[in-house]
Each structure stands twice: as C-alpha cells, then as structure tokens.
N, C-alpha and C. Protein backbone atom coordinates (compact mmCIF):
# COMPACT_ATOMS: atom_id res chain seq x y z
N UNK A 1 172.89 125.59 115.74
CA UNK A 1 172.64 124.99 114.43
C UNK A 1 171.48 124.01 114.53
N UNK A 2 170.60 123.89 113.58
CA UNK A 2 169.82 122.97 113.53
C UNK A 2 169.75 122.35 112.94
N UNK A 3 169.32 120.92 113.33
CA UNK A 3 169.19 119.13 112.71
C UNK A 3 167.64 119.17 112.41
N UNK A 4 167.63 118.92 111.06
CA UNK A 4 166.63 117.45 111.10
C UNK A 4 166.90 115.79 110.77
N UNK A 5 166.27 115.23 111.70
CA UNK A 5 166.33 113.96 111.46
C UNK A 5 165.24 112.89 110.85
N UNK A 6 165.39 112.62 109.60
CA UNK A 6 164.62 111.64 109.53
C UNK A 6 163.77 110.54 109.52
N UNK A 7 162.85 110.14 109.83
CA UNK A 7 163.05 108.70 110.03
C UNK A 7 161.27 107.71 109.25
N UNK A 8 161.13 106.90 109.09
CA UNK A 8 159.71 105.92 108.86
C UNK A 8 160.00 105.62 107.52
N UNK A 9 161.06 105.68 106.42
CA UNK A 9 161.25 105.14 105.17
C UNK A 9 161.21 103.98 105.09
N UNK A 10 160.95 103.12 104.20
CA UNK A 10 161.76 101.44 103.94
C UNK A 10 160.66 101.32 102.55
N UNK A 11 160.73 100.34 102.70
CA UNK A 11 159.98 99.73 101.45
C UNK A 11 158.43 98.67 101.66
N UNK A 12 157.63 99.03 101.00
CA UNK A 12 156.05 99.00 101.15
C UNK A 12 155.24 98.60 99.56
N UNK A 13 154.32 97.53 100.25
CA UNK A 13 153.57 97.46 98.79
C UNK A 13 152.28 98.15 98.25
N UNK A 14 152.39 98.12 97.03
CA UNK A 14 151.26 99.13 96.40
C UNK A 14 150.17 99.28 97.42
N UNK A 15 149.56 100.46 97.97
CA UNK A 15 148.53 100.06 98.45
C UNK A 15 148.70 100.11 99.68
N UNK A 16 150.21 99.59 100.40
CA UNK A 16 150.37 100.16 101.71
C UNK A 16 150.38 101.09 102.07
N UNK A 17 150.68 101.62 103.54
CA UNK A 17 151.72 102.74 103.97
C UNK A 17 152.43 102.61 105.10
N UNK A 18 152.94 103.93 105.14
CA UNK A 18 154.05 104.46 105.86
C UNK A 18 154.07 106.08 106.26
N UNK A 19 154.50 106.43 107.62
CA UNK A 19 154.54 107.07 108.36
C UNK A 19 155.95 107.25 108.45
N UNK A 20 156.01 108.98 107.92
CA UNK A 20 157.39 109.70 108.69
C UNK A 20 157.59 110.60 108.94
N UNK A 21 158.57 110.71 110.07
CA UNK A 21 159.03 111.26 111.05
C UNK A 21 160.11 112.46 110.69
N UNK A 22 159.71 113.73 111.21
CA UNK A 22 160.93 114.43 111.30
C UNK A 22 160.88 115.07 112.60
N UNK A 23 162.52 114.90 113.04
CA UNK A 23 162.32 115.92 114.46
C UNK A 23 163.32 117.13 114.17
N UNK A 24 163.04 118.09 114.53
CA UNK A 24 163.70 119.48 114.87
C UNK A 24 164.81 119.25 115.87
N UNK A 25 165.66 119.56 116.17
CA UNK A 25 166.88 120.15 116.99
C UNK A 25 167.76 120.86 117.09
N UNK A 26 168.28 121.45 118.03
CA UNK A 26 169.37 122.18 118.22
C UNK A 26 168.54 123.86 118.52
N UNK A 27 169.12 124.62 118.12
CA UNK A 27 168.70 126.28 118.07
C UNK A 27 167.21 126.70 117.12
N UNK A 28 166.35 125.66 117.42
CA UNK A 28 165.28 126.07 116.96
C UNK A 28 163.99 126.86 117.37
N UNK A 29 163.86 127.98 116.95
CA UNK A 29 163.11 129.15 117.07
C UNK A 29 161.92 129.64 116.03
N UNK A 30 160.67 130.09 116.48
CA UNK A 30 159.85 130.64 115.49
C UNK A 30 159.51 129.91 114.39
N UNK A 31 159.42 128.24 114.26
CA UNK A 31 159.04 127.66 113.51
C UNK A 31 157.85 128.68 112.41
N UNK A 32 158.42 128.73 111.33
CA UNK A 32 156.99 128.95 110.77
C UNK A 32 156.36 128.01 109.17
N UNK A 33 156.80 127.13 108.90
CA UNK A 33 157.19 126.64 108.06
C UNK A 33 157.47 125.17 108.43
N UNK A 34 157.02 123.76 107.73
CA UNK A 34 157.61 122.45 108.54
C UNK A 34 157.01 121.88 107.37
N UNK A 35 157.82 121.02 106.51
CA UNK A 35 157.14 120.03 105.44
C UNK A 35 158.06 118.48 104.94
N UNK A 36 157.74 118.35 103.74
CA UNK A 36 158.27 117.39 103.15
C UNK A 36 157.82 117.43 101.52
N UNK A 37 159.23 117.24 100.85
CA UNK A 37 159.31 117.24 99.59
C UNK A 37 160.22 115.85 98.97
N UNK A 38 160.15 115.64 98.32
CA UNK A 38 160.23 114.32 97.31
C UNK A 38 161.16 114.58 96.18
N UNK A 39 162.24 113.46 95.97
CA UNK A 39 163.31 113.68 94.28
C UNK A 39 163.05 112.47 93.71
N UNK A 40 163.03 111.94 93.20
CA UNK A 40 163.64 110.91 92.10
C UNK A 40 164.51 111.15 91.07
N UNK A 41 165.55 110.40 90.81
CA UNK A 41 166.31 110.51 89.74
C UNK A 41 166.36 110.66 88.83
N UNK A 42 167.18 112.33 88.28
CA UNK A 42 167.09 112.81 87.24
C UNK A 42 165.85 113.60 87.11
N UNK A 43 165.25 114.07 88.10
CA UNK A 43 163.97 115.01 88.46
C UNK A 43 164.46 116.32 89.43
N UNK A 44 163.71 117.37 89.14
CA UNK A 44 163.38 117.92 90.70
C UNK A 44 162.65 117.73 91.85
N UNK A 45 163.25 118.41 92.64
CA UNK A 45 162.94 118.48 93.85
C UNK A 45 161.23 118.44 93.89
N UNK A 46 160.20 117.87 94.37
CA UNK A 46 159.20 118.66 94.15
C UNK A 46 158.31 118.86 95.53
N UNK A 47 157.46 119.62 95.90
CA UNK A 47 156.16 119.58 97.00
C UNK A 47 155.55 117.86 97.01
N UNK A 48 155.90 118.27 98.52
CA UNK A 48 154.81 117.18 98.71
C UNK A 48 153.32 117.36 99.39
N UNK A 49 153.87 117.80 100.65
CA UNK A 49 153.28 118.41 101.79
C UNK A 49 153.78 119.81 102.39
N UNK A 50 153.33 120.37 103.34
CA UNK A 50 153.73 121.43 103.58
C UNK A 50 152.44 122.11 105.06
N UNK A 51 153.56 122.86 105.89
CA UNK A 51 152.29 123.45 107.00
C UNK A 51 152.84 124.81 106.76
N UNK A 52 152.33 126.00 106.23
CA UNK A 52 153.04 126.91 106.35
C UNK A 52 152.29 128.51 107.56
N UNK A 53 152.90 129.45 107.52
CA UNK A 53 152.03 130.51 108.39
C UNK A 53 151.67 129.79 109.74
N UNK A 54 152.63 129.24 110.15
CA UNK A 54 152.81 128.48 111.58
C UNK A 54 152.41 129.80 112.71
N UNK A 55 153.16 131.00 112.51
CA UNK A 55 153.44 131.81 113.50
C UNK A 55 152.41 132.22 113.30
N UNK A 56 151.86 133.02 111.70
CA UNK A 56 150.65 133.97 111.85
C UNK A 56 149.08 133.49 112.27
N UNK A 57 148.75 132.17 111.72
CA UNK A 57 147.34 131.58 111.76
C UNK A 57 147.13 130.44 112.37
N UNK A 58 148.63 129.27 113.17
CA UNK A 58 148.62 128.10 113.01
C UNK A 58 148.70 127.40 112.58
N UNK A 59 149.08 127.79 111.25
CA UNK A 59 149.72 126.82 110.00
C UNK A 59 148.58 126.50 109.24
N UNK A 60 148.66 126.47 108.23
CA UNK A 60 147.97 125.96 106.93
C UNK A 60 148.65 125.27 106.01
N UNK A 61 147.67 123.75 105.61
CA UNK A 61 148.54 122.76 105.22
C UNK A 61 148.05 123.11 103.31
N UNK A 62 148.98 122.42 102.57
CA UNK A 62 149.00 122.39 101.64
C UNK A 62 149.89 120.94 100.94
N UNK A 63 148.96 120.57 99.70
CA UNK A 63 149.39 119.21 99.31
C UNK A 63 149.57 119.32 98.19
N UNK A 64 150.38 118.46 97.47
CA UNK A 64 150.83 118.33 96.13
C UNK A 64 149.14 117.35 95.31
N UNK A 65 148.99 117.76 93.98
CA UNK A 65 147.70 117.42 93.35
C UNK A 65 147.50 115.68 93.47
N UNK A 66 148.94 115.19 93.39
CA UNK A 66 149.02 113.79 93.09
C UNK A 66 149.11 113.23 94.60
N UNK A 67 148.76 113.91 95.93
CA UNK A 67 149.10 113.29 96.86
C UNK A 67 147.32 113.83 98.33
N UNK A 68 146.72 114.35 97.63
CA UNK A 68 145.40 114.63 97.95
C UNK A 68 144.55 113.60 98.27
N UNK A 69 144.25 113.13 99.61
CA UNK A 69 143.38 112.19 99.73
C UNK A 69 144.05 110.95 100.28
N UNK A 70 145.33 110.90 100.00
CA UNK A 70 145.64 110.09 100.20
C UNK A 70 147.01 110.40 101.67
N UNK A 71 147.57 111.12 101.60
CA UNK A 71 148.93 111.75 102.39
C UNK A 71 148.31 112.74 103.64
N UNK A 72 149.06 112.36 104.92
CA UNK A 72 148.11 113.85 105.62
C UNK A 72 149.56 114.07 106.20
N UNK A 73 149.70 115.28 106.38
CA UNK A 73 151.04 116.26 107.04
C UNK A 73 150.21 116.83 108.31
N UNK A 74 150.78 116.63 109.59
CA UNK A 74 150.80 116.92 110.86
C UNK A 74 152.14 117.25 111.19
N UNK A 75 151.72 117.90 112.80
CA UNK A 75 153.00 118.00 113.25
C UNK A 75 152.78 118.16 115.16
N UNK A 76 153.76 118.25 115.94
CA UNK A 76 153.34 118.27 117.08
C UNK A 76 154.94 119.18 117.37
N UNK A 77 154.01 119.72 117.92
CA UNK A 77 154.74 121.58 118.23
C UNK A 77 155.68 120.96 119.34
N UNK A 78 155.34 120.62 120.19
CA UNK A 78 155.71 120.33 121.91
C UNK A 78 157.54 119.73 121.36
N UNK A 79 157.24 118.96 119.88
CA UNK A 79 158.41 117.99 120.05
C UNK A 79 159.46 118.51 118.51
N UNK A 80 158.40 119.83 118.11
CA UNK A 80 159.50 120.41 116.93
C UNK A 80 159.79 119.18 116.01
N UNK A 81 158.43 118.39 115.65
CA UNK A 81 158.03 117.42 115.14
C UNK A 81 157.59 117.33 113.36
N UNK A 82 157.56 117.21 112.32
CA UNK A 82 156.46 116.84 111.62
C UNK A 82 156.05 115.83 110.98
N UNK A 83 154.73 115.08 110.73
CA UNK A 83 154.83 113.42 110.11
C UNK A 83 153.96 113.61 108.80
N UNK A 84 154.05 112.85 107.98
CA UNK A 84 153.59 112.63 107.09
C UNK A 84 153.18 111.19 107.15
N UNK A 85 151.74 110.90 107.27
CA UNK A 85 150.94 109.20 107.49
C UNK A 85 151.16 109.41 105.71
N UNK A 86 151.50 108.31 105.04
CA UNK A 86 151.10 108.01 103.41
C UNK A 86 150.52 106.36 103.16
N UNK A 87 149.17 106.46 102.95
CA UNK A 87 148.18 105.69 102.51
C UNK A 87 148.19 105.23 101.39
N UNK A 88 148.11 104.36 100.76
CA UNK A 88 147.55 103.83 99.50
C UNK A 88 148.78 103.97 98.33
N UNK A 89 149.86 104.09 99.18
CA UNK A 89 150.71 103.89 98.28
C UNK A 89 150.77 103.08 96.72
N UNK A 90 151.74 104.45 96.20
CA UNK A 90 151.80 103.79 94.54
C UNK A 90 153.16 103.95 94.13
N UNK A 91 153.33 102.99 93.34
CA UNK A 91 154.64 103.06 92.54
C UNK A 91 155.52 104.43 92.34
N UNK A 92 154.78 105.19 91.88
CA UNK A 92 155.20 106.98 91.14
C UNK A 92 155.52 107.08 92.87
N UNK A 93 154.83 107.20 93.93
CA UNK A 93 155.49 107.74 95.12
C UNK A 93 157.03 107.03 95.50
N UNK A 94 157.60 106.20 94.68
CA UNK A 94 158.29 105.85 95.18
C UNK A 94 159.67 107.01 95.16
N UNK A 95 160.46 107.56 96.06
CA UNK A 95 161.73 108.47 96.09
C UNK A 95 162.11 108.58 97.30
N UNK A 96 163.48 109.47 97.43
CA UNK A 96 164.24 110.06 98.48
C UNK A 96 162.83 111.12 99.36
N UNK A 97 162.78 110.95 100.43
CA UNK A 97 161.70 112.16 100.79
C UNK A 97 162.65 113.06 101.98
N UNK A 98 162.46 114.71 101.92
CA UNK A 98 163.05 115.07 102.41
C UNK A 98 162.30 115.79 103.10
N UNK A 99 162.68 116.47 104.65
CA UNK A 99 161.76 117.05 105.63
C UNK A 99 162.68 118.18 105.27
N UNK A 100 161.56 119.71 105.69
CA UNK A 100 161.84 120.67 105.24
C UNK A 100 161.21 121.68 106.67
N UNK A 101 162.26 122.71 107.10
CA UNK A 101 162.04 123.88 108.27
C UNK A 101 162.33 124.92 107.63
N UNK A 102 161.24 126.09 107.93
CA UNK A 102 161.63 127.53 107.76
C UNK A 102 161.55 128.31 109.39
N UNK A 103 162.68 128.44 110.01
CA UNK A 103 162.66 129.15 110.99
C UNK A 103 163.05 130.74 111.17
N UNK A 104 162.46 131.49 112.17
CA UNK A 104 163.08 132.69 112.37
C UNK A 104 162.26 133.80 111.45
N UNK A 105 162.33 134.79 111.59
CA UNK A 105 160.89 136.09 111.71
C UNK A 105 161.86 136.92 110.96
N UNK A 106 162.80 137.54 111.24
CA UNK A 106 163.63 138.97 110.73
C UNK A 106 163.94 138.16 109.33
N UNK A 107 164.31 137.35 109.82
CA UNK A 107 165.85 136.79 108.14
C UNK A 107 165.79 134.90 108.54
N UNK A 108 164.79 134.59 108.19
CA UNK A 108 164.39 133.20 108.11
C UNK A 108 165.50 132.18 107.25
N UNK A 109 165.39 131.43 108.36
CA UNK A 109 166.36 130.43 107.72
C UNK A 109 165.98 129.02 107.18
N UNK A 110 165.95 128.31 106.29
CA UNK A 110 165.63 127.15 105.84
C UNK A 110 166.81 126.14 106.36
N UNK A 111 166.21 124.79 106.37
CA UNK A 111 166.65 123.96 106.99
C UNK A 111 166.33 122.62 106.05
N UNK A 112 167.15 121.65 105.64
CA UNK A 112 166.74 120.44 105.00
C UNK A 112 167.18 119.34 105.56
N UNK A 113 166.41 118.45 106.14
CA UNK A 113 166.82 116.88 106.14
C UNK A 113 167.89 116.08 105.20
N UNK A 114 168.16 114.65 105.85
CA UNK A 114 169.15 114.13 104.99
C UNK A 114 168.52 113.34 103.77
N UNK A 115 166.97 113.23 104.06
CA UNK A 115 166.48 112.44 103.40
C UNK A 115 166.42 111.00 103.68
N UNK A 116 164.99 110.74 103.15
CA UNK A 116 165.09 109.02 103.59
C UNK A 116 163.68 108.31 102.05
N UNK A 117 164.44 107.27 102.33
CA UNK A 117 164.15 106.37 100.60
C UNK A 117 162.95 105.84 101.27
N UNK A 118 161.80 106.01 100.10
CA UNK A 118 160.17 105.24 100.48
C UNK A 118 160.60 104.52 99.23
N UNK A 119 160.62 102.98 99.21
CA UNK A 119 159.97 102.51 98.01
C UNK A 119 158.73 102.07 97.87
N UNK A 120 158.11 101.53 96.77
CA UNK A 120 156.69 101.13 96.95
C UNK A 120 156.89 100.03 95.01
N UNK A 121 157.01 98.79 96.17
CA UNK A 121 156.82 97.66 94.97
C UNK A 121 155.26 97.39 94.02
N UNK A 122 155.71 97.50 92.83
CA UNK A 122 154.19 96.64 92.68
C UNK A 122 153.83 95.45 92.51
C-alpha cells in the first residue's frame, strides 16, 4: 500500500512563501504522475501543479493559470519525492493542499495525500 505524506504547510504573509513536501512510500512502482491540488471550502478540488508522462518523456510539468510564475513543482526521483516552492503568496492561495501519485503501467493507481493547510494573511 502506498503513503503519502505531507508536509511545509503553516501560515505565511502576503508575499511570502512556502515550500512543500510530499514523500512516496510503501509499494511504490512506475511513478508516472506526482502533483498537488488545492480545496477551499465549499469549492472543488482544483489543479495546482502537476509532473505528468514521468515514464514516457521525464515528466512534463503543468500549472494552474493563477499559479504561473509564481509556484514551481519539482520532484526528486531517488526519494519518491515531490515539492512545490510557492512564492509571492496571496490571499486566494490560501487552502487545504493535497499531494497527488499516479502509479503503475497496466491498471494505474491513484494515490492522495492527507492534505496540509497553507494560509496566507493579508
């Protein structure tokens, strides 16, 4: 079974940032897929970041419109890792952020974090 664990949430002012952490564990195979998505209350789920086509090309990242320029999604293979650095924080970023795995080639399995709370005061 596989874990993700969260971690680099707390609370930050406009303009700051914050760096977070997800690690992979347990029976993890064929990463192809590694991100982070965002809720606020009484919303959906939405994109934040994203590395996808891990297996076929090395992954290709992709960003949500409102988070361009400012958010960068990495990851480090060795540790079944992915981070999200977030810069210049703003209010609207403030939510639950959740790390996101697609593992496995035949019949891929998704995987979700527990989530962890960014606020951002103004």
């Amino acid at each position: 079974q596989v874990q993700l664990v969260e971690s680099g949430g707390g609370l930050v002012q406009t303009g700051g940032s914050l760096r977070l952490s997800c690690a992979a564990s347990g029976s993890v195979f064929s990463i192809n897929a590694m991100g982070w998505y965002r809720q606020t209350p009484g919303k959906q789920r939405e994109l934040v970041a994203t590395i996808t086509n891990i297996i076929t090309n090395g992954g290709s990242t992709n960003y949500a419109d409102s988070v361009k320029g400012r958010f960068t999604i990495s990851r480090d293979s060795s540790k079944n890792t992915v981070y999200l650095q977030m810069n210049s924080l703003r209010p609207e970023d403030a939510a639950v952020y959740y790390c996101y795995l697609r593992h496995g080639v035949l019949a891929p399995l998704e995987v979700w974090g527990q989530g962890t709370l960014v606020t951002v005061s103004s």
